[in-house]
Protein backbone atom coordinates (compact mmCIF):
# COMPACT_ATOMS: atom_id res chain seq x y z
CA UNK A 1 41.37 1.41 -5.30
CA UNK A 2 42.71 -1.80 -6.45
CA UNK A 3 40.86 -4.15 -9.22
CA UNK A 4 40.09 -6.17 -6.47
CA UNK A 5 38.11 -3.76 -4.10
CA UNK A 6 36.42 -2.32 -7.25
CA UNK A 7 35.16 -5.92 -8.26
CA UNK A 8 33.70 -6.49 -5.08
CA UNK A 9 32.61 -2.72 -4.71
CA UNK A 10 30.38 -3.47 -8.23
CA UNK A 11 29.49 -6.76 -7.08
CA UNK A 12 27.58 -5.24 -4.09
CA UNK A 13 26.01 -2.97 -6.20
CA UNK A 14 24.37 -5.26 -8.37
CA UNK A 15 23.93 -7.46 -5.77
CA UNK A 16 21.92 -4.58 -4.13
CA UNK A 17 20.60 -3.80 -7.70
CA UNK A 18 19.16 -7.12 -8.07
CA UNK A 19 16.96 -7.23 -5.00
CA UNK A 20 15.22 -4.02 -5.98
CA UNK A 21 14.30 -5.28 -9.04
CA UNK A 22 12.78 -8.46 -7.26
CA UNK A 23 10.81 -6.04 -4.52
CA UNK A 24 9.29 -4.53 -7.79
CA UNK A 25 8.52 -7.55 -9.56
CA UNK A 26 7.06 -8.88 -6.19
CA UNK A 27 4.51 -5.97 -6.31
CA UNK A 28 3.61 -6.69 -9.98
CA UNK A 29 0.92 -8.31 -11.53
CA UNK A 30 -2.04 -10.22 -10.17
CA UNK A 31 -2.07 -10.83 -6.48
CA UNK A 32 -4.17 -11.19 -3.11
CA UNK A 33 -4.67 -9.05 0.02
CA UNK A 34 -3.20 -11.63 1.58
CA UNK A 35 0.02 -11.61 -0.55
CA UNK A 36 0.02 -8.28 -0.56
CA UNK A 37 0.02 -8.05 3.43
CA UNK A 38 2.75 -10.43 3.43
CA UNK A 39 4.75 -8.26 1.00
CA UNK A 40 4.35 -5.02 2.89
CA UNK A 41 4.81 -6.66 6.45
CA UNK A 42 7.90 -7.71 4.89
CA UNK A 43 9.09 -4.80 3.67
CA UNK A 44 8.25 -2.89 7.29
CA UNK A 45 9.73 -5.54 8.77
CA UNK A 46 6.65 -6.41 11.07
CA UNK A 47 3.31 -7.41 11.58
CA UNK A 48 0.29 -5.58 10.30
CA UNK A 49 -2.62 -4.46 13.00
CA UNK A 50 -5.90 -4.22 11.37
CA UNK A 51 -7.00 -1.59 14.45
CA UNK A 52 -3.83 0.76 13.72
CA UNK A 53 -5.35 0.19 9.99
CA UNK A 54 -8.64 1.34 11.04
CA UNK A 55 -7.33 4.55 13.27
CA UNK A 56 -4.98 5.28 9.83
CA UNK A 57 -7.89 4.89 7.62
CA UNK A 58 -10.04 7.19 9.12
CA UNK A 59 -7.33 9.45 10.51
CA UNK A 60 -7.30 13.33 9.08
CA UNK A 61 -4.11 14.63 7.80
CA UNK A 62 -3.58 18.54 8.53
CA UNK A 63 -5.12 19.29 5.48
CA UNK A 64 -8.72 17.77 7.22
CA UNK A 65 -8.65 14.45 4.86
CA UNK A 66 -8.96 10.76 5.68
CA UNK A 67 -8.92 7.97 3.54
CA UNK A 68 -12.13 7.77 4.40
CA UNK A 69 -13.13 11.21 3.53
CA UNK A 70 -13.06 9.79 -0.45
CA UNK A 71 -14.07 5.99 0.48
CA UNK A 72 -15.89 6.04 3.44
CA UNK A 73 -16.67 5.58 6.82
CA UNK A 74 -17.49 2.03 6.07
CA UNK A 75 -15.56 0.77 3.31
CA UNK A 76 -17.95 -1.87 2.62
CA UNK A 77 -20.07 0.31 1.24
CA UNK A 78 -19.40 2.84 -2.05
CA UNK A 79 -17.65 5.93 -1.45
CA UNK A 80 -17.49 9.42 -3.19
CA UNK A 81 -15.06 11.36 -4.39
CA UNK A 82 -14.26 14.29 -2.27
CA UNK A 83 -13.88 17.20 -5.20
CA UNK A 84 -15.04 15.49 -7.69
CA UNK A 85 -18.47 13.48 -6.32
CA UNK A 86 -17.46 10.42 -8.70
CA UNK A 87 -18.47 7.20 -7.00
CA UNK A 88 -15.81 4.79 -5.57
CA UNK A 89 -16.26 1.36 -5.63
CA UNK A 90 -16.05 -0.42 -1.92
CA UNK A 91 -12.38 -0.97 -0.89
CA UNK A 92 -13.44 -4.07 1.05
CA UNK A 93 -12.11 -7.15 -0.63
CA UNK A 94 -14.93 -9.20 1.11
CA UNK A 95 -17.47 -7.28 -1.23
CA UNK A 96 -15.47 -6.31 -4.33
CA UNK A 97 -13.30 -8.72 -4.95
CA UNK A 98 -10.88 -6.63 -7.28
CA UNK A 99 -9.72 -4.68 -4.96
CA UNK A 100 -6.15 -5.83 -3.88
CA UNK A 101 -6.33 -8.20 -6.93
CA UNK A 102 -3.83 -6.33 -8.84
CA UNK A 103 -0.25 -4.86 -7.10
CA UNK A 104 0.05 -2.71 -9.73
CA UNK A 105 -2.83 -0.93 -9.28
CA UNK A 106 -2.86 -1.11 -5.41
CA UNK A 107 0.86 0.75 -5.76
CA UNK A 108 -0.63 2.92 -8.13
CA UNK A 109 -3.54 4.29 -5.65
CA UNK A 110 -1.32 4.44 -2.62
CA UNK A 111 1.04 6.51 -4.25
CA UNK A 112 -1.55 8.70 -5.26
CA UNK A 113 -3.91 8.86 -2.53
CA UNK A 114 -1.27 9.05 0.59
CA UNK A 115 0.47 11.99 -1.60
CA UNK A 116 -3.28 13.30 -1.56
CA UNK A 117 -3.89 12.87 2.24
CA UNK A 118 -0.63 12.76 3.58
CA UNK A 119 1.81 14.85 1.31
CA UNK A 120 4.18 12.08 1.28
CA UNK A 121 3.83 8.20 0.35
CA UNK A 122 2.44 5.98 2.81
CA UNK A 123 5.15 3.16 4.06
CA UNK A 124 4.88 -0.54 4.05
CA UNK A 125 4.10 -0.93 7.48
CA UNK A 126 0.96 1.97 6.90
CA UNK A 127 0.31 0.03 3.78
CA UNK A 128 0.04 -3.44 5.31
CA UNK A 129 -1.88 -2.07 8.11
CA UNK A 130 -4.49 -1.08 6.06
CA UNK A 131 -4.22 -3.77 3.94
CA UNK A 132 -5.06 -5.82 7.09
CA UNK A 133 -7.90 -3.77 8.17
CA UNK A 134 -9.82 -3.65 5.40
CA UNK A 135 -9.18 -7.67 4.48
CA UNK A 136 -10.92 -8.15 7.13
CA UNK A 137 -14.16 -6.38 7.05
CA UNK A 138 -17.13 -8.48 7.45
């Protein structure tokens, strides 16, 4: 490979390098459900639906949990722990307004929750779908 192929080669890298560190830091720090949504339509690539939200939320996995089986069926209302029978604060940013207020924390619980429930991490367009869902809760 010449020098010149290799500089390009290492410029795409960083260049590639560069916008993964700017997804991160666009998921850090204090936020809103609605900059969040934006973020993870982005990242899908398309539009949230709050109903596919809803059917996701309260959807069991094979091993016979929800989301909702931990915050549930209304998530306007406190949930409870499924194994442990600790009370969950309401996910519904219309009645606890910390919720969604901090991407860290949101990418914190949907790593751990959809590994819970799902086995696997949710993606950004499962994310922003529930996102939109429960932003709009009345």
């Amino acid at each position: 490979m010449t020098s010149h192929n290799t500089f390009i080669s290492l410029r795409g890298i960083l260049a590639g390098l560069v916008s993964l560190l700017m997804i991160g830091a666009s998921f850090a720090g204090d936020t809103s459900p609605d900059a969040l949504l934006t973020q993870y339509q982005q990242a899908a690539g398309q539009k949230a639906d709050r109903l596919r939200g809803q059917k996701f939320f309260n959807a069991k996995a094979a091993n016979d949990l929800s989301c909702a089986s931990c915050h549930g069926a209304s998530p306007a209302q406190p949930g409870k722990h499924a194994s442990t029978g600790k009370t969950i604060a309401p996910l519904a940013p219309l009645v606890n307004p910390d919720r969604f207020s901090d991407s860290a924390k949101v990418e914190k619980w949907f790593r751990r929750n959809c590994k819970d429930v799902l086995s696997r991490e949710c993606t950004p367009l499962e994310k922003a779908d529930v996102v939109a869902y429960l932003k709009e809760m009345k």
